[in-house]
Structures are given as structure tokens and as C-alpha cells.
Protein backbone atom coordinates (compact mmCIF):
# COMPACT_ATOMS: atom_id res chain seq x y z
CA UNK A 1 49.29 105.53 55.17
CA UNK A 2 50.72 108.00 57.24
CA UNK A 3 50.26 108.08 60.81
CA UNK A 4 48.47 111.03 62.79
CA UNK A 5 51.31 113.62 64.26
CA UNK A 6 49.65 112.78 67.49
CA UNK A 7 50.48 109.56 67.62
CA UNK A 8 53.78 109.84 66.44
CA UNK A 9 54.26 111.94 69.06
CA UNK A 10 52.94 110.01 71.70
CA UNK A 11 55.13 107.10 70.51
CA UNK A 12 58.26 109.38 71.45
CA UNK A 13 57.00 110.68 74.73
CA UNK A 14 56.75 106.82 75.55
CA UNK A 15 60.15 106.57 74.28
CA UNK A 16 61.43 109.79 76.49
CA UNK A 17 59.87 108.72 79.36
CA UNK A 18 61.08 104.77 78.96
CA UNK A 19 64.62 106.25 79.17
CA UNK A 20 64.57 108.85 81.63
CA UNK A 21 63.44 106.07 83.87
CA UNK A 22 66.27 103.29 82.52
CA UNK A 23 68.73 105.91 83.35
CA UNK A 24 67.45 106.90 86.68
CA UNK A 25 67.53 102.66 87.64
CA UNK A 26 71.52 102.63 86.49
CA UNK A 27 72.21 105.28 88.20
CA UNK A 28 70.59 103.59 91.21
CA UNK A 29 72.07 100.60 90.79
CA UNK A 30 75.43 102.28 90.43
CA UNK A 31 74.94 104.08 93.94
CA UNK A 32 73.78 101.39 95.63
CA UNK A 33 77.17 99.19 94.50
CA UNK A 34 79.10 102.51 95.87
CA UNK A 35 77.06 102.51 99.26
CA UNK A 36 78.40 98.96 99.66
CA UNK A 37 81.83 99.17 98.81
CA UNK A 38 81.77 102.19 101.50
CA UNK A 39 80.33 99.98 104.23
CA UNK A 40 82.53 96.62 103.07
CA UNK A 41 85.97 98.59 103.08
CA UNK A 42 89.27 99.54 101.79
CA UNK A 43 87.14 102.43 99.88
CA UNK A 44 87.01 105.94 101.18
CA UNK A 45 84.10 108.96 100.69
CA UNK A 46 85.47 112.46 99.32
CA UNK A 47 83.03 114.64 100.52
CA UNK A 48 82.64 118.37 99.14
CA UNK A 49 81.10 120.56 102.02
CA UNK A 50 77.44 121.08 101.33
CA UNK A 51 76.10 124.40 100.03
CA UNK A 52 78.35 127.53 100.81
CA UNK A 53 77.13 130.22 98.73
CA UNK A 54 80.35 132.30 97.15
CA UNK A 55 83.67 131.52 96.08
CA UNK A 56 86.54 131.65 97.99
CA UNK A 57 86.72 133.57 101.78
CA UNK A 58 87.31 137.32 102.01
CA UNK A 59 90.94 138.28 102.08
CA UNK A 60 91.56 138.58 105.22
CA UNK A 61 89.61 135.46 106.64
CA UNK A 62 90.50 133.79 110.20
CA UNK A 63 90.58 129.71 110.71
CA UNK A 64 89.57 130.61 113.99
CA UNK A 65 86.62 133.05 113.53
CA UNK A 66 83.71 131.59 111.82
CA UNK A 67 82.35 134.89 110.73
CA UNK A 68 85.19 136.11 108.42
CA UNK A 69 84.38 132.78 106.42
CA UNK A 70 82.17 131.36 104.03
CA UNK A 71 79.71 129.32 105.38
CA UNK A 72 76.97 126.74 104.75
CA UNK A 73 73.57 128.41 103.76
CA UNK A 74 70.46 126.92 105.23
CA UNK A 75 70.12 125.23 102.15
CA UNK A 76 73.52 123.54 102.96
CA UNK A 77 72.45 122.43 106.86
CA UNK A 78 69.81 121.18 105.01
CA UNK A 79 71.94 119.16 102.82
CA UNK A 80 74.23 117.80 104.97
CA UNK A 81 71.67 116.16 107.00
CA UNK A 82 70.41 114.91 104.59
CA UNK A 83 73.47 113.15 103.42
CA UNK A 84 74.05 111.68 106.92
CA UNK A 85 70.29 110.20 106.28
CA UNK A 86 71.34 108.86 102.99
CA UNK A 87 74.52 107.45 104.57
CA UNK A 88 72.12 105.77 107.30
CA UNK A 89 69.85 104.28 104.96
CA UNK A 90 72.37 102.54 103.15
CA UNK A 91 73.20 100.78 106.73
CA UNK A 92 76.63 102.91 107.36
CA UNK A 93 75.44 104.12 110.93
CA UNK A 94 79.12 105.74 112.01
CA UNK A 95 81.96 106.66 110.23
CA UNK A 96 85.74 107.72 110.93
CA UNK A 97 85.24 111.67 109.72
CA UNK A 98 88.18 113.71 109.08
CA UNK A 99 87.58 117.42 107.92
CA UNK A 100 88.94 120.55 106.88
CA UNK A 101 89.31 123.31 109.39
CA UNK A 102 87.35 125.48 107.99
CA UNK A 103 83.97 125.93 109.10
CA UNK A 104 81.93 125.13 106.10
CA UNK A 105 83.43 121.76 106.55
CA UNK A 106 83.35 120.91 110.24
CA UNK A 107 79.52 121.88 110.18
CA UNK A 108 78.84 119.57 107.39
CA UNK A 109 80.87 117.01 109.22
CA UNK A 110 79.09 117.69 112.36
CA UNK A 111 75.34 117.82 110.59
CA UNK A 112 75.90 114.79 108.99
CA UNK A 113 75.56 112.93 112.59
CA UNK A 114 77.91 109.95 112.12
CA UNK A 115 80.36 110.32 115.04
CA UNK A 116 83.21 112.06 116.49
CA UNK A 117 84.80 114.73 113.87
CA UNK A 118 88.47 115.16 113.73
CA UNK A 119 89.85 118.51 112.17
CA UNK A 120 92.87 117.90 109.44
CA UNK A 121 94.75 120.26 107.69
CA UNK A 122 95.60 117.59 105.18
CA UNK A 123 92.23 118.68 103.60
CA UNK A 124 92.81 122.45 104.28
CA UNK A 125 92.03 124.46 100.99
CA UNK A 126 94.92 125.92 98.77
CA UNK A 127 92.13 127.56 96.54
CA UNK A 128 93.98 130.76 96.98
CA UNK A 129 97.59 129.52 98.00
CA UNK A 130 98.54 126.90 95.57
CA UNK A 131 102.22 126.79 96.85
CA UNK A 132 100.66 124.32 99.12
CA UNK A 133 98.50 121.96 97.01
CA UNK A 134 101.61 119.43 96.28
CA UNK A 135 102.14 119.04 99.98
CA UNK A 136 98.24 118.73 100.84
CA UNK A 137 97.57 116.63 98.22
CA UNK A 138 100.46 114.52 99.32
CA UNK A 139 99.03 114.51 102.55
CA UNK A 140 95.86 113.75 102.12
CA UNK A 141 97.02 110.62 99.77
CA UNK A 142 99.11 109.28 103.23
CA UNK A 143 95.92 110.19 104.46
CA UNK A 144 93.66 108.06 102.17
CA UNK A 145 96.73 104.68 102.46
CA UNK A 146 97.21 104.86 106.37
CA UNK A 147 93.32 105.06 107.00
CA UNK A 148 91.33 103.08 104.98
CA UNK A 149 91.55 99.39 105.76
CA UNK A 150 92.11 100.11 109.52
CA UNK A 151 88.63 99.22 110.72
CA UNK A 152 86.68 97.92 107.48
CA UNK A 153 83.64 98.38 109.76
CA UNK A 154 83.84 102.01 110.07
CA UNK A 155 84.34 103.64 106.75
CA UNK A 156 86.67 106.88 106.68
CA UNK A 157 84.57 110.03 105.21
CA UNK A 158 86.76 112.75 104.32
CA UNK A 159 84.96 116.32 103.79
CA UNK A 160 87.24 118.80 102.58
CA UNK A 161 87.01 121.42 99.22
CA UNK A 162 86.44 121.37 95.69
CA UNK A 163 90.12 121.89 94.43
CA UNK A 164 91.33 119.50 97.11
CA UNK A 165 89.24 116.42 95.25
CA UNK A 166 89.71 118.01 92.12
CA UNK A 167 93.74 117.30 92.76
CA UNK A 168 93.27 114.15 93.96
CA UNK A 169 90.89 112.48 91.11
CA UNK A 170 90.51 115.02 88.56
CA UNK A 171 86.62 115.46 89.39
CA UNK A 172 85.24 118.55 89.80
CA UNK A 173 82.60 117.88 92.33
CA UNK A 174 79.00 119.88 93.05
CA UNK A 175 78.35 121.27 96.85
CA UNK A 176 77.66 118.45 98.87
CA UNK A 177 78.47 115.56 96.17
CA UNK A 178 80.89 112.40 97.54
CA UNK A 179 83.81 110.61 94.97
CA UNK A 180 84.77 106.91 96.31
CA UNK A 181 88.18 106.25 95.66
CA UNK A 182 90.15 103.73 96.82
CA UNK A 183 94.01 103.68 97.09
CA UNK A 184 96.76 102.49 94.77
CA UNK A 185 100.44 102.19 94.81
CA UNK A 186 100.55 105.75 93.24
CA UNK A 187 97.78 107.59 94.75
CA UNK A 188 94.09 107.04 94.53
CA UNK A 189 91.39 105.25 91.94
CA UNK A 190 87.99 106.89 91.72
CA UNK A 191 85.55 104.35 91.79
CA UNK A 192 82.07 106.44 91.23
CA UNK A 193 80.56 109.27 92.53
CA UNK A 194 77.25 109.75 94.70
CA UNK A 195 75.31 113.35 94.53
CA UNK A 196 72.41 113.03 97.16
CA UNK A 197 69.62 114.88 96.07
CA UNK A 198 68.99 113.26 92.38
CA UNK A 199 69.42 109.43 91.53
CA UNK A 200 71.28 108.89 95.12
């Protein structure tokens, strides 16, 4: 006998819904063992900046002059207060925060609320000058090595651009979204990645 459509097809929303919610309790479990081997030490937080609608900065932008930049939306403010909550709630109440110089990422650094910000061209963009990405990215590594077991109770957050953590690790992260590495002889391990706003 065969069964009524209806019920087969209540059997696979069951089945849908079972594994939507499996995969949202890895996930969570996979943050949560990222949130502690920030807090414990020797690991490090690649931040993106949060939302910063565009691509790029007009030609003829200025370091200096906020308004010839791209900048966070209020969807990114938003965000990056958000991700200093999310840092809080996973007990890491302060953290050593180096950032970019441009704007986008000193006001995420400064939204997130987690102490004193110190600019760093280390993580200065080469989107549009890639003469320079060998010698950032080879700064940013010293960076990464000199920094990170210094004070295992203060965890070093980084915030810097998209092509700067794609060089580093190879990921390719979303507005706002963190990649814990960790350093090696050679460079840098990614560990896992945390994007608050979905299974964070």
C-alpha cells in the first residue's frame, strides 16, 4: 500500500527541519570552541570591517579625510556593535585592537567597544596597489608572531580588508566576518571562522 503524498511529505519536512537544526548546533559548537581559543591565547581574530557599501575608494581618496572614503553604512555601525556584544558574551571583555587606517576600519574598531585602538599600516589595503601586498602581508605575519602570545589574557583583534585576509589565509571573508588563525613557522594556520549574525 502506498502511502498518502501528504504524508510522505510531511516525513521530509521532518527530515529538512531535523537537519537545518543539526547543522545550526555544529556550527554552534564550532564557534563556541573558536570564542575560547580567542580568550585562552596564542590565537588571533582577522576581522573584515563591517558593512561598507561599494568597492574600492574613489580615485583620488585621502587617509586623512574621511569623506573621500568608503565608509560603514548604518547597517555596518550596526554590525560592529554588535560584534563587540558577541565578543562580550563569549567572556572576552577587552582586546589588543590593531586596525587599518582607513576609516571603515577604525570605526568598526572603535564601535566594537573593547579598548584602546591602535592604527597599523601593516593592515593598510593594496586592493588597488598590489606592488605592496608582499610587503603588507609580510608585515602583518611579523604582526600576527610578535603579538599573539604576549598577554594570553588580552586577545589581539586585527580589523583590516578583504584582500588583506584573503592573502594571508586564502579566505575570502563577508563584511564584518572574523578568521582565527594562529601562527606557524611559515606564516599563519586558519583555525575557523565566526560570521556574527547567523550561527555565531
Amino acid at each position: 500500500m502506498h502511502r498518502p503524498q501528504w504524508t510522505l511529505m510531511l516525513f521530509g519536512s521532518i527530515a529538512l527541519i531535523g537537519a537545518a537544526y543539526a547543522f545550526a548546533d555544529a556550527a554552534e559548537d564550532r564557534h563556541e570552541v573558536l570564542w575560547r581559543a580567542l580568550a585562552s591565547g596564542g590565537h588571533v581574530a582577522l576581522m573584515r570591517h563591517a558593512e561598507a557599501p561599494g568597492i574600492g575608494d574613489p580615485a583620488e581618496f585621502d587617509l586623512d579625510d574621511c569623506g573621500t572614503q568608503r565608509n560603514l553604512s548604518g547597517q555596518g555601525r550596526a554590525q560592529a556593535k554588535a560584534i563587540g556584544d558577541r565578543f562580550r558574551a563569549n567572556r572576552i571583555a577587552s582586546a589588543r585592537l590593531h586596525s587599518s587606517q582607513w576609516c571603515r576600519c577604525l570605526e568598526t574598531a572603535h564601535l566594537l567597544d573593547l579598548g584602546t585602538v591602535q592604527s597599523n599600516p601593516a593592515l593598510n589595503s593594496f586592493f588597488r596597489d598590489d606592488a605592496r601586498e608582499s610587503q603588507r602581508t609580510a608585515a602583518a605575519r611579523q604582526l600576527i608572531r610578535t603579538q599573539a602570545g604576549t598577554d594570553s589574557d588580552t586577545p589581539l583583534v586585527l580589523i583590516t580588508h578583504q584582500v588583506n585576509i584573503t592573502a594571508l589565509t586564502g579566505a575570502f571573508p563577508a563584511s564584518g566576518e572574523i578568521v582565527v588563525v594562529k601562527p606557524t613557522a611559515n606564516g599563519v594556520e586558519t583555525v575557523g571562522r565566526i560570521r556574527i549574525g547567523e550561527t555565531d
